[in-house]
C-alpha atoms as a PDB file:
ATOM      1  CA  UNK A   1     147.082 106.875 -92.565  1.00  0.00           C
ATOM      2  CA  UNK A   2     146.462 110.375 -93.934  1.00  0.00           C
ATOM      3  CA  UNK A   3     150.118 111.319 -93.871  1.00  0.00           C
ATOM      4  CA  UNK A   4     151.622 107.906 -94.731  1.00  0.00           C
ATOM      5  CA  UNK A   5     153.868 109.262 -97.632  1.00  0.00           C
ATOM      6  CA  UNK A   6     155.123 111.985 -95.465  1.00  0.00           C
ATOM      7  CA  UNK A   7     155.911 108.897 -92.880  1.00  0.00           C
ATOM      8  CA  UNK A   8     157.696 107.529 -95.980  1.00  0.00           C
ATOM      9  CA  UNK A   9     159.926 109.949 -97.197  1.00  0.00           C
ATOM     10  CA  UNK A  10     160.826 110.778 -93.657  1.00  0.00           C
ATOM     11  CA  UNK A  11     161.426 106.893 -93.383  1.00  0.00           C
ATOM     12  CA  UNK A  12     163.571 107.377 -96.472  1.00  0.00           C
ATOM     13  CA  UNK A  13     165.912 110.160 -94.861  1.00  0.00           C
ATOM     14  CA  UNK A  14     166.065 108.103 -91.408  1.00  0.00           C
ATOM     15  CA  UNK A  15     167.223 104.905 -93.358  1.00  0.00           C
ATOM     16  CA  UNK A  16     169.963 107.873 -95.442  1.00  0.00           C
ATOM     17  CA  UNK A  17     171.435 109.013 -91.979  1.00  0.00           C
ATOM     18  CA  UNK A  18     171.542 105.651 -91.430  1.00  0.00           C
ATOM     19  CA  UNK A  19     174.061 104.813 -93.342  1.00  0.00           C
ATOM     20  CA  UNK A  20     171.476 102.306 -95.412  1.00  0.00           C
ATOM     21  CA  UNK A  21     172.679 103.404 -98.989  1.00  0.00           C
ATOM     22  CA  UNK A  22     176.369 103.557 -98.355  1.00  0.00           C
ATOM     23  CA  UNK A  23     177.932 101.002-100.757  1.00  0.00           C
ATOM     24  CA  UNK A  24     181.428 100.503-100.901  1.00  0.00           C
ATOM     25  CA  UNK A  25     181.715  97.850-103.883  1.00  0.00           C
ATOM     26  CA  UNK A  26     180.152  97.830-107.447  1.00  0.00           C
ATOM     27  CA  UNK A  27     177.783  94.753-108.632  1.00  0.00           C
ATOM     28  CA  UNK A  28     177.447  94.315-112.543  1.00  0.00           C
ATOM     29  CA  UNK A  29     173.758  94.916-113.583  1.00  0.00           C
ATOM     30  CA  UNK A  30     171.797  92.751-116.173  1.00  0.00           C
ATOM     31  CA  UNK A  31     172.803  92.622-119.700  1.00  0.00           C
ATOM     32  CA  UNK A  32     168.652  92.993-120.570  1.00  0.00           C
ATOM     33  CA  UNK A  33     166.015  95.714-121.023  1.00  0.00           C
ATOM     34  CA  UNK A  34     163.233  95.665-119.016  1.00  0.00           C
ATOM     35  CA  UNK A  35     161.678  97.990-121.377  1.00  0.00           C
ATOM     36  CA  UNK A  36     162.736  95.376-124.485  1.00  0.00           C
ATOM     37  CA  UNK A  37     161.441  92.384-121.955  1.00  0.00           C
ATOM     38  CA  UNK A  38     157.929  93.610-121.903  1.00  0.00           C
ATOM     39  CA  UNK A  39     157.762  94.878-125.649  1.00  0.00           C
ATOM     40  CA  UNK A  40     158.728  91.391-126.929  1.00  0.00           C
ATOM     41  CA  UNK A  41     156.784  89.121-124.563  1.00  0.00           C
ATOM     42  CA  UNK A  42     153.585  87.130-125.880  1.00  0.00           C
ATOM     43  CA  UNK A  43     152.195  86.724-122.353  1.00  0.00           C
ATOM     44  CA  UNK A  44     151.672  88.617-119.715  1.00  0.00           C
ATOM     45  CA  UNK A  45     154.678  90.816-118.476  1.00  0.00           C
ATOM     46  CA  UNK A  46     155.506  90.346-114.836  1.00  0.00           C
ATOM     47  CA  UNK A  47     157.564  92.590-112.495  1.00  0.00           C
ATOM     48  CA  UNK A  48     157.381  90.136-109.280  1.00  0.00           C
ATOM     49  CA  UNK A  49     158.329  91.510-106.227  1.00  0.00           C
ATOM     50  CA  UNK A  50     160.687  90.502-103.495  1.00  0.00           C
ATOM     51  CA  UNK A  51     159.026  91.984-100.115  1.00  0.00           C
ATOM     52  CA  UNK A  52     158.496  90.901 -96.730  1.00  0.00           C
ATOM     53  CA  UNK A  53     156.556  93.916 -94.850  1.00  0.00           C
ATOM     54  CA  UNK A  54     154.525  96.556 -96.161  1.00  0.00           C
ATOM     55  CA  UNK A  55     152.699  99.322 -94.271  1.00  0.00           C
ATOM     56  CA  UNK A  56     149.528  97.728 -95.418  1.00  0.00           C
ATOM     57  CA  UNK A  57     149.942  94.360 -94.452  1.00  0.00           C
ATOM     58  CA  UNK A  58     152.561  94.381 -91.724  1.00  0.00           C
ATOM     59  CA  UNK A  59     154.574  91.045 -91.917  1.00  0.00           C
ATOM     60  CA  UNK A  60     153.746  89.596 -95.388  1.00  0.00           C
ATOM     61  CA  UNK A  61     156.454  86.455 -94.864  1.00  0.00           C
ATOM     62  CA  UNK A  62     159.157  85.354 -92.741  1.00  0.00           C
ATOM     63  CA  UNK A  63     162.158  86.927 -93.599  1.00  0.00           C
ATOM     64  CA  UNK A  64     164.150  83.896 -95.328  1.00  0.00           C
ATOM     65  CA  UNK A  65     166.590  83.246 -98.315  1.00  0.00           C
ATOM     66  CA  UNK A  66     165.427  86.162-100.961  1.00  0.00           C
ATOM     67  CA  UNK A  67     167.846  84.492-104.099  1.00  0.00           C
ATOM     68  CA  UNK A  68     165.682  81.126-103.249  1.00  0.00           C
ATOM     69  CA  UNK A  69     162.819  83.120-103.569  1.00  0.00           C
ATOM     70  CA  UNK A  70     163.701  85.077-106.775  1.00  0.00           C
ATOM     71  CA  UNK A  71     164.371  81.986-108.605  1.00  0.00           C
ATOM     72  CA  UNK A  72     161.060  80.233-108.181  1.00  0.00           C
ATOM     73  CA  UNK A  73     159.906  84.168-109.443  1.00  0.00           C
ATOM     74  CA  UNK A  74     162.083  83.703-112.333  1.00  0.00           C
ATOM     75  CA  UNK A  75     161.212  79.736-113.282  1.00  0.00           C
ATOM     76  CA  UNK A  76     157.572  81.257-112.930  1.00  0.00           C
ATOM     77  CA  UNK A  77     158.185  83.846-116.171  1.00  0.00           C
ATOM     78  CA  UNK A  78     159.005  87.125-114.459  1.00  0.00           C
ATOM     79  CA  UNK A  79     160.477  89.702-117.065  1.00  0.00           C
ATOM     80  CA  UNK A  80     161.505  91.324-114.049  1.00  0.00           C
ATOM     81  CA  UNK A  81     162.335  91.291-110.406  1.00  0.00           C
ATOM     82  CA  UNK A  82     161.267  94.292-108.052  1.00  0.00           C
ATOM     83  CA  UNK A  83     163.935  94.453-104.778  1.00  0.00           C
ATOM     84  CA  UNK A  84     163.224  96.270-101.644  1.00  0.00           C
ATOM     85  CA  UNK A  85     166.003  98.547 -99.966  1.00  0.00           C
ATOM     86  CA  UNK A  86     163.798 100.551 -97.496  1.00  0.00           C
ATOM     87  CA  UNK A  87     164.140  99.073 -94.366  1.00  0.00           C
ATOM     88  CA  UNK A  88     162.024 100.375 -92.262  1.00  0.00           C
ATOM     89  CA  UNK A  89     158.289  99.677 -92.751  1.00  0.00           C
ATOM     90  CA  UNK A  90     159.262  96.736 -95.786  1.00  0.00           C
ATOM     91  CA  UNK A  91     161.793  94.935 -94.226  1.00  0.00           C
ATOM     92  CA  UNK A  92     163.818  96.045 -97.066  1.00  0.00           C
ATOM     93  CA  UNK A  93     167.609  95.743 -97.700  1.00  0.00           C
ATOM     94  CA  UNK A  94     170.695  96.223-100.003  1.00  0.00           C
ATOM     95  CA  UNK A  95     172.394  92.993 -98.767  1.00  0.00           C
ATOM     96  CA  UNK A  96     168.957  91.733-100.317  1.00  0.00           C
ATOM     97  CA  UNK A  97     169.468  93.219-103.349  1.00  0.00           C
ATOM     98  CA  UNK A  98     173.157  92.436-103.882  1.00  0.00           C
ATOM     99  CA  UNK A  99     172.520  88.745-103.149  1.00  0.00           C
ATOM    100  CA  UNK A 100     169.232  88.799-105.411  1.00  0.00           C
ATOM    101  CA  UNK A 101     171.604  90.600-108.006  1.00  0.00           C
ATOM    102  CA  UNK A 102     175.031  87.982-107.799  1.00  0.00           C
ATOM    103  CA  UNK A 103     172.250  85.070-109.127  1.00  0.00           C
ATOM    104  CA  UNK A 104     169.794  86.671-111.047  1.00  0.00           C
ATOM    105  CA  UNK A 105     170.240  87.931-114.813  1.00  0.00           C
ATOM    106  CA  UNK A 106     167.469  89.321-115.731  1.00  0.00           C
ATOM    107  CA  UNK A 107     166.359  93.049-115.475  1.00  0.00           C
ATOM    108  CA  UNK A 108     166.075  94.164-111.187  1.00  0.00           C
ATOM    109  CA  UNK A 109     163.830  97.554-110.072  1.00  0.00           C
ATOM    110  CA  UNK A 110     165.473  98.726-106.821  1.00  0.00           C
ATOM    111  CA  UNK A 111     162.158  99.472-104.712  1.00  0.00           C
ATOM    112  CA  UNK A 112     162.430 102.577-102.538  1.00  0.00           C
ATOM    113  CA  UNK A 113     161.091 105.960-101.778  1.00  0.00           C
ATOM    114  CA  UNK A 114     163.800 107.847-103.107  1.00  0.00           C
ATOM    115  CA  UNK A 115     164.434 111.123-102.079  1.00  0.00           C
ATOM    116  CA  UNK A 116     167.858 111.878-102.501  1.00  0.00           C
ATOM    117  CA  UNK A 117     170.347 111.383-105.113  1.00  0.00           C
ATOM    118  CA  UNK A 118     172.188 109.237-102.516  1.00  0.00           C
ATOM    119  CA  UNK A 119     169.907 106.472-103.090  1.00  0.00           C
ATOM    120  CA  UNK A 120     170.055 106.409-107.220  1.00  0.00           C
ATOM    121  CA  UNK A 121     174.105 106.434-106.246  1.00  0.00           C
ATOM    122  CA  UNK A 122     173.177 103.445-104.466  1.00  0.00           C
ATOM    123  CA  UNK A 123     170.794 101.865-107.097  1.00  0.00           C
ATOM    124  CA  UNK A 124     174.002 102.088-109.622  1.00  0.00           C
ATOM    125  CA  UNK A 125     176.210 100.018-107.455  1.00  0.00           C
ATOM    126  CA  UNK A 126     174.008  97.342-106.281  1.00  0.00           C
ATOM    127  CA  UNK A 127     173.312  97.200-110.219  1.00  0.00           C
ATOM    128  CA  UNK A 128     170.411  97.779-110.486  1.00  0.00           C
ATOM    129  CA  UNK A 129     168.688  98.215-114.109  1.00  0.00           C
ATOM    130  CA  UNK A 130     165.568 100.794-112.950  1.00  0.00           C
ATOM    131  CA  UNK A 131     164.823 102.586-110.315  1.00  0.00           C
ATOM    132  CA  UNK A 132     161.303 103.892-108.726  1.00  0.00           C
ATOM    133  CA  UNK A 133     160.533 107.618-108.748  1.00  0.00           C
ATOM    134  CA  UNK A 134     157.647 108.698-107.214  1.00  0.00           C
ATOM    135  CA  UNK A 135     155.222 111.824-108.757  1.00  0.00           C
ATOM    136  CA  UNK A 136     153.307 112.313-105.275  1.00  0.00           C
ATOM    137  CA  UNK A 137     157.412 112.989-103.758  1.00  0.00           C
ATOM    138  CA  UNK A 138     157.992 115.416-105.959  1.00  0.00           C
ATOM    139  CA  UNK A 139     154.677 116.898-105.770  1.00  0.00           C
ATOM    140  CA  UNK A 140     154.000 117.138-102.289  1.00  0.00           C
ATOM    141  CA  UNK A 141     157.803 118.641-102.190  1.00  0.00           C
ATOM    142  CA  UNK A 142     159.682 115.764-100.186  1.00  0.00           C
ATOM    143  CA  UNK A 143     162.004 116.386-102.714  1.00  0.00           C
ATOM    144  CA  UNK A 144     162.900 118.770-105.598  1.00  0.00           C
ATOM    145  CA  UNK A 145     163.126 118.581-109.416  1.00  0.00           C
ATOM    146  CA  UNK A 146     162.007 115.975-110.671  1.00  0.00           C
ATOM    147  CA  UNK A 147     163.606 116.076-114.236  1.00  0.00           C
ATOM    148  CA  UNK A 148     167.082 116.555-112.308  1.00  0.00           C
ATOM    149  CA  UNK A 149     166.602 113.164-110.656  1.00  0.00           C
ATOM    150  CA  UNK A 150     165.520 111.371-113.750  1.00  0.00           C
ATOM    151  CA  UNK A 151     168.452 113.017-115.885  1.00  0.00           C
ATOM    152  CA  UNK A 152     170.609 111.914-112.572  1.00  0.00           C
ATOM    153  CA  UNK A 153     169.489 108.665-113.115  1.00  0.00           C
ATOM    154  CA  UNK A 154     170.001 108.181-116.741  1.00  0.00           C
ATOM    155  CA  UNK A 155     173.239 109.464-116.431  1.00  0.00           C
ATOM    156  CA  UNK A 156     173.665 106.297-113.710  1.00  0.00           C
ATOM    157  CA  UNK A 157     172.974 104.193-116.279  1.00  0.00           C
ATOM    158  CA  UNK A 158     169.245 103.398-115.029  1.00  0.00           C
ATOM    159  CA  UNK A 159     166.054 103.210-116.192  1.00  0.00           C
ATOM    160  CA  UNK A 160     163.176 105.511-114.685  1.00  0.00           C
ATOM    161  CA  UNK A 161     160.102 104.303-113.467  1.00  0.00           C
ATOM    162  CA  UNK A 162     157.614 106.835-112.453  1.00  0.00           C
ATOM    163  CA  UNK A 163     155.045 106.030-110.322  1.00  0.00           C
ATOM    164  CA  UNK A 164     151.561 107.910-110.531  1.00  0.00           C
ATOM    165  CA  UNK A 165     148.118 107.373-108.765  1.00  0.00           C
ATOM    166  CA  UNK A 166     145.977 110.107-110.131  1.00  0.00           C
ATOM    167  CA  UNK A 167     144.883 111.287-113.671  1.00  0.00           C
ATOM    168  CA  UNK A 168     146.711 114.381-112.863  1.00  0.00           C
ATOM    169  CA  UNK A 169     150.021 112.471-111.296  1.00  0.00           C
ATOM    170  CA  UNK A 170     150.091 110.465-114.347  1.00  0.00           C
ATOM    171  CA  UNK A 171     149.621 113.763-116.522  1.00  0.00           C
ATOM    172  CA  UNK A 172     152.768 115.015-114.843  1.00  0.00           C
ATOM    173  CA  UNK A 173     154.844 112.009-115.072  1.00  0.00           C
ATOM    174  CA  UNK A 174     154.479 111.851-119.019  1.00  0.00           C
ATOM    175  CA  UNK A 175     155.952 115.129-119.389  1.00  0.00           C
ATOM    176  CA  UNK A 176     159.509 114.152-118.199  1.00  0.00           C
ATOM    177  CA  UNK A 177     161.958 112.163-119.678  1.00  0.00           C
ATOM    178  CA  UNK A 178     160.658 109.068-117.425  1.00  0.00           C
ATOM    179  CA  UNK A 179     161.351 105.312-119.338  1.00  0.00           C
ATOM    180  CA  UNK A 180     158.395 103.745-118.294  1.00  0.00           C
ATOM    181  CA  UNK A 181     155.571 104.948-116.582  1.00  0.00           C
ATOM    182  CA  UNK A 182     153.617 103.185-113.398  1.00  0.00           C
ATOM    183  CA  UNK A 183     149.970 103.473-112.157  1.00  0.00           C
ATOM    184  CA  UNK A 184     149.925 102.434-108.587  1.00  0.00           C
ATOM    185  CA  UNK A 185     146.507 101.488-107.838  1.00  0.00           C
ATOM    186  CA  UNK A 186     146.828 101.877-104.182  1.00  0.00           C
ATOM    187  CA  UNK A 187     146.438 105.563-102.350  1.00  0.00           C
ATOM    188  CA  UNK A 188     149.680 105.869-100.651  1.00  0.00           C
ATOM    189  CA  UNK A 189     147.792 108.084 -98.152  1.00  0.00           C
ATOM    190  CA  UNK A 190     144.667 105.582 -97.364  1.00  0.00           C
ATOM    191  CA  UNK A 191     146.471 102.471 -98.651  1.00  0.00           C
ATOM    192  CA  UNK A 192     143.283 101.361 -99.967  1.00  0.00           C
ATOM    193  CA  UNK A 193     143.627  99.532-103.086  1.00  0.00           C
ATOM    194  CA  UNK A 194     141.768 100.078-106.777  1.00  0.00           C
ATOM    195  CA  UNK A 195     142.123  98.549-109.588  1.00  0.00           C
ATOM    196  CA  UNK A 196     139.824 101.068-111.729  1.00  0.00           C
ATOM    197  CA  UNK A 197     142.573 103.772-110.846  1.00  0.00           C
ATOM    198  CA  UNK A 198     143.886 102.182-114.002  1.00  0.00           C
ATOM    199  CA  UNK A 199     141.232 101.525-115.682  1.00  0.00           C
ATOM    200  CA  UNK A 200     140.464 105.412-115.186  1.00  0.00           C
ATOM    201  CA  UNK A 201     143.627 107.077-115.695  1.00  0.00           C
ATOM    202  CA  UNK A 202     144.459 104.869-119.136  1.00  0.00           C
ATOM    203  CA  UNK A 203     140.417 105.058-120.606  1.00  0.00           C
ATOM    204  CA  UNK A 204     142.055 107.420-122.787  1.00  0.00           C
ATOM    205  CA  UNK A 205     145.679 106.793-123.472  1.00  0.00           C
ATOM    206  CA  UNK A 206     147.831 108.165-125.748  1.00  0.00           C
ATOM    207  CA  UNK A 207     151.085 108.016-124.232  1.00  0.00           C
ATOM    208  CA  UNK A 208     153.467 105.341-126.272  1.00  0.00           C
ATOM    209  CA  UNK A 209     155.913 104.232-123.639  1.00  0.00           C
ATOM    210  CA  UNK A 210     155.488 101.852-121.252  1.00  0.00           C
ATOM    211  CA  UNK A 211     153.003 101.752-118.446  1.00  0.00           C
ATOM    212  CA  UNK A 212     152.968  99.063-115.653  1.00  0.00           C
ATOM    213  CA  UNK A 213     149.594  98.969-113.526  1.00  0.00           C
ATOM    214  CA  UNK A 214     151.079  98.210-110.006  1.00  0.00           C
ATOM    215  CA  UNK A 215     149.408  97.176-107.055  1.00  0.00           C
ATOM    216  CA  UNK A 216     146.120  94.364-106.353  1.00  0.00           C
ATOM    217  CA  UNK A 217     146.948  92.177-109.073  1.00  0.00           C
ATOM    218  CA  UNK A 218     145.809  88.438-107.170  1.00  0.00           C
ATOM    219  CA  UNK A 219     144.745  86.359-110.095  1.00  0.00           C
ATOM    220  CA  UNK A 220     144.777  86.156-113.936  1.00  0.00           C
ATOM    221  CA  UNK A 221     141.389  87.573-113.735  1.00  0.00           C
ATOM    222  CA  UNK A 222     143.108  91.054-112.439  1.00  0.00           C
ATOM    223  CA  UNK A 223     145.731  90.638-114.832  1.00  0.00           C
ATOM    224  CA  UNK A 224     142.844  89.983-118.130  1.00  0.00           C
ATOM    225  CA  UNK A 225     141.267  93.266-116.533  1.00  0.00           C
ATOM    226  CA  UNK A 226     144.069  95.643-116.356  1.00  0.00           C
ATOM    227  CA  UNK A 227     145.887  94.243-119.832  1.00  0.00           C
ATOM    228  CA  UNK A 228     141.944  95.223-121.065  1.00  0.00           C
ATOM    229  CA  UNK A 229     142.286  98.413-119.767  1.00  0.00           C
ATOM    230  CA  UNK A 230     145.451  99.041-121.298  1.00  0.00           C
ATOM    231  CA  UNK A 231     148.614  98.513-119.011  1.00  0.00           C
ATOM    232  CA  UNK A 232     151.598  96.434-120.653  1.00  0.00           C
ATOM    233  CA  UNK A 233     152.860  94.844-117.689  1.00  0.00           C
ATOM    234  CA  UNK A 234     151.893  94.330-113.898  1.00  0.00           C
ATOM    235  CA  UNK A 235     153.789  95.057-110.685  1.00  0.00           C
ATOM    236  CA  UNK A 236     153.251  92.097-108.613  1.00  0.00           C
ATOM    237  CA  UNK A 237     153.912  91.479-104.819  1.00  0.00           C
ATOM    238  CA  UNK A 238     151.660  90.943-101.952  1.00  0.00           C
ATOM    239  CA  UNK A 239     149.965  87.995-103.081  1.00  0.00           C
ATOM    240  CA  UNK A 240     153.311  86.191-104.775  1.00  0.00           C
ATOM    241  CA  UNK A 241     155.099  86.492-101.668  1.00  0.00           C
ATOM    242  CA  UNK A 242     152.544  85.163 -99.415  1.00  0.00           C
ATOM    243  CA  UNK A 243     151.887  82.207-101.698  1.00  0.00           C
ATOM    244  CA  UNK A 244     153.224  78.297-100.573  1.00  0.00           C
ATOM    245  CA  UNK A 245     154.055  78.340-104.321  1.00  0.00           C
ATOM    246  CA  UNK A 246     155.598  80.959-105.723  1.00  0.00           C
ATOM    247  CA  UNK A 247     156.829  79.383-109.188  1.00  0.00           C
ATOM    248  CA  UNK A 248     153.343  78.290-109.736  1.00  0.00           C
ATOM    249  CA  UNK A 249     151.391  81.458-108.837  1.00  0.00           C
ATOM    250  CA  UNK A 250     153.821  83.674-111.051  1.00  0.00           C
ATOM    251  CA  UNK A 251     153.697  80.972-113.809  1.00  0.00           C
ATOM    252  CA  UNK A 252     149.754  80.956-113.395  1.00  0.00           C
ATOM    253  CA  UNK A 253     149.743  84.959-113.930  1.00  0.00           C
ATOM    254  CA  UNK A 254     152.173  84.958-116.665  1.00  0.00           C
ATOM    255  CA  UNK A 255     149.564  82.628-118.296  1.00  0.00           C
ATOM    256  CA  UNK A 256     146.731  84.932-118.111  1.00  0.00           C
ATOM    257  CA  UNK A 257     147.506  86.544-121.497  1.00  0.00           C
END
């Protein structure tokens, strides 16, 4: 698992030869702000998210109708819905998205491992309102400048999320021009999941915008925790998606604050 991101971003240029992120029409995106969404919600702020694989888990559910599952996300209290494009690995797609997109008005996160401009090309058109960046991509050098992509992005219209793991990740991420700011609490190398990598990385905050702990969030005790250690809103998946009840899990977590 050591070189999982590596297997990642490689997965990422695979899926761009592909053809993956070549869209030929242009979807409106949401007339909300994600960023407004969470700043003006009394209870907890949820970013649910729409995936059926992960590395981690394998097959989470049976591929089926995503806009049936987005609803019941959405009748649960999501301020947000987080889409999967990467196909390989997540079971990702932009048809996904697009359909997700046509019947869904509040604020969508296309969910990828972006490494090339391509894909924030992509991220417009679908119409998307944010888009992922990763710190560890950047980093690690599986792909360059990471204030050029987030001024890319901006000028696409989109809201940045950067995504951080470690004190010194999430150091990096608040000097750019990111929107919001993520703390994934699972090592994208390991997998393993911890929910103090939020508590230890925020213990002494003083960054103003935005930060979503992502990753491990299973009940409203996790969600009491991490909105104690600090985070604003929670990126929510695994556990959602392999729920019988979707509306009343999300509902259940939105209820937690």
């Amino acid at each position: 698992m050591k070189d999982m991101l590596e297997k990642l971003a490689k997965n990422s240029q695979k899926a761009i030869s592909d053809g993956t992120y070549k869209i030929n029409y242009k979807t409106p995106k949401s007339k909300q702000n994600l960023v407004n969404q969470i700043k003006n919600n009394k209870h907890a702020s949820l970013i649910t998210e729409v995936k059926f694989s992960s590395p981690s888990l394998g097959n989470i559910r049976d591929v089926s109708d995503p806009v049936f599952i987005a609803t019941q996300m959405v009748e649960g209290g999501a301020v947000g819905l987080s889409v999967l494009t990467q196909p390989y690995l997540f079971n990702g797609s932009p048809d996904y998205f697009t359909k997700i997109r046509k019947k869904i008005n509040i604020p969508l996160l296309m969910k990828d491992i972006v490494v090339d401009k391509i894909q924030i090309d992509a991220a417009e058109k679908l119409g998307a309102d944010v888009i992922l960046l990763i710190q560890a991509i950047f980093d690690k050098k599986f792909a360059k400048d990471i204030d050029d992509f987030v001024s890319y992005a901006h000028k696409k219209n989109l809201l940045v999320l950067l995504e951080s793991h470690t004190k010194k990740e999430f150091t990096e991420s608040t000097k750019t021009h990111a929107d919001i700011l993520g703390i994934n609490n699972r090592n994208l190398d390991t997998l393993e999941i911890d929910l103090d990598t939020t508590k230890s990385i925020l213990h002494d905050r003083d960054e103003k915008r935005i930060v979503i702990s992502e990753s491990g969030v299973e009940s409203p005790k996790d969600i009491k925790f991490l909105d104690r250690c600090g985070a604003d809103a929670f990126l929510v998946g695994s556990s959602i998606m392999k729920s019988k009840d979707i509306k009343g899990l999300v509902s259940e977590l939105v209820s937690a604050i």
